[in-house]
Protein backbone atom coordinates (compact mmCIF):
# COMPACT_ATOMS: atom_id res chain seq x y z
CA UNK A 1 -7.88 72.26 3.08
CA UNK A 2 -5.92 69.40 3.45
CA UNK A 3 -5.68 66.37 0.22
CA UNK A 4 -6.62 62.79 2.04
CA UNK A 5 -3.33 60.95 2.38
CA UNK A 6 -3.61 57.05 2.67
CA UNK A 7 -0.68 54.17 4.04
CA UNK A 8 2.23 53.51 1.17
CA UNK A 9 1.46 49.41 0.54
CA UNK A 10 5.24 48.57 -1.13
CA UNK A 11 3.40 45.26 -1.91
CA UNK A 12 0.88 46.60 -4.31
CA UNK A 13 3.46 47.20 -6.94
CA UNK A 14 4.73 44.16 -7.34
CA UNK A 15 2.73 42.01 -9.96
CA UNK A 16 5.28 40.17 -11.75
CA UNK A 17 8.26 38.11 -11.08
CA UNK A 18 10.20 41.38 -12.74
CA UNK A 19 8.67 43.37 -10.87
CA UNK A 20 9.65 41.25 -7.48
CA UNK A 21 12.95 40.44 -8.65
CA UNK A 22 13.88 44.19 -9.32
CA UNK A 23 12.38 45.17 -5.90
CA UNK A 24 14.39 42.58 -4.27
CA UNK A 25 17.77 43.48 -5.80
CA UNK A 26 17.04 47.00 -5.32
CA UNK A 27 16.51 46.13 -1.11
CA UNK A 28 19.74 43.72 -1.38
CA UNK A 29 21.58 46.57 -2.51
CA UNK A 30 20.16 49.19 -0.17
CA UNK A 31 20.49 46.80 2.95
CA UNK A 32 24.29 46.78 4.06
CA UNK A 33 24.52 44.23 7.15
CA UNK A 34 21.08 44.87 8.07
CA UNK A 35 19.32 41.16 7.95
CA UNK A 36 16.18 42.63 9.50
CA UNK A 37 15.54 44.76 5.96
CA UNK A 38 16.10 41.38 4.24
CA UNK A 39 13.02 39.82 5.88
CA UNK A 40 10.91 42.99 5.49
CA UNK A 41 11.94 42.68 1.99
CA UNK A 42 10.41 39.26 1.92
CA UNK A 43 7.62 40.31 3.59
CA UNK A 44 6.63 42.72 1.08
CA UNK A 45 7.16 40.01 -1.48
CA UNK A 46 5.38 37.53 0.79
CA UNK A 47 2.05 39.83 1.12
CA UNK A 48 1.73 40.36 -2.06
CA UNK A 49 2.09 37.25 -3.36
CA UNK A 50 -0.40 36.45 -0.54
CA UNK A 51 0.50 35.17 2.97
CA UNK A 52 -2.37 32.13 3.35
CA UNK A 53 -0.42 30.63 0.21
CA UNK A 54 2.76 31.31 1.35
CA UNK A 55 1.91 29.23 4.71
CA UNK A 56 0.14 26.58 2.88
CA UNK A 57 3.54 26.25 0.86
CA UNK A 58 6.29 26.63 3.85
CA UNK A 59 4.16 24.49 6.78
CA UNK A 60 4.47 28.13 8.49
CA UNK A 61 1.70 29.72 10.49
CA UNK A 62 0.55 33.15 9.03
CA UNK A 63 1.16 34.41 12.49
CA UNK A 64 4.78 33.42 12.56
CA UNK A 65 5.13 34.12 9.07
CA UNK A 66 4.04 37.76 9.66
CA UNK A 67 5.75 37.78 12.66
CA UNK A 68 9.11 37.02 11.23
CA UNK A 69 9.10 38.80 8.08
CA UNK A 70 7.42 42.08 9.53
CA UNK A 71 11.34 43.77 10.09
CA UNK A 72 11.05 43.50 13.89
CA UNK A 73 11.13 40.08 13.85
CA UNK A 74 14.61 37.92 13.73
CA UNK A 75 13.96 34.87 11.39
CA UNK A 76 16.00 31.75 11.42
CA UNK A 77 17.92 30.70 8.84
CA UNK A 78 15.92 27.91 7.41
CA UNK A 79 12.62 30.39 7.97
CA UNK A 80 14.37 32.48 5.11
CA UNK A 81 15.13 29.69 3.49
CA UNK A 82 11.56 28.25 3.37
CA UNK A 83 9.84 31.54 2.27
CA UNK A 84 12.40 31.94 -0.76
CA UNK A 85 11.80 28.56 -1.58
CA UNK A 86 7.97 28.64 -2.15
CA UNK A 87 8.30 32.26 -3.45
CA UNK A 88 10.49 31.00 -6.24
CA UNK A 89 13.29 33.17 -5.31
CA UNK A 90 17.18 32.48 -6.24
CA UNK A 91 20.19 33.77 -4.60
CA UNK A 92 22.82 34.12 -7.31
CA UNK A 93 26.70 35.09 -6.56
CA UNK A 94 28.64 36.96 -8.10
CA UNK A 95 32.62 38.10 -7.81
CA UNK A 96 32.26 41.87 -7.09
């Protein structure tokens, strides 16, 4: 008999801002050169901070938000820009 398996939501976990800020550095690490794992990072931060806020905040659509941030997508610049802004999110950098 097989055990019931249901979808992985990486957005669930994330309930803090230590939570988000650990998941983020973790992904920043992880990613290399790939910019499309940066916006699916944000994405994950996005839904679970809740995507009808996040538009309200950035003058986005949802659509375009999801669109962008989904990993397939290829957001501009000043897209990133916006979403970190509203989600409270700081680059730092440091000599490494």
């Amino acid at each position: 008999m097989k055990e019931p398996t249901h979808p992985w939501d990486s957005a669930a976990p994330l309930r803090n801002e230590k939570e988000i800020a650990t998941y983020l550095d973790a992904c920043l690490a992880q990613a290399g050169d790939d910019d499309r794992f940066i916006a699916y990072a944000l994405g994950v931060v996005a839904r679970a901070r809740g995507m009808t806020r996040l538009a309200r905040e950035t003058g986005l659509s949802r659509e375009s938000l999801y669109r962008s941030l989904s990993g397939e997508g290829n957001p501009e610049c000043g897209t990133i820009w916006k979403v970190m802004r509203a989600l409270g999110i700081r680059l730092h950098a440091s000599a490494g």
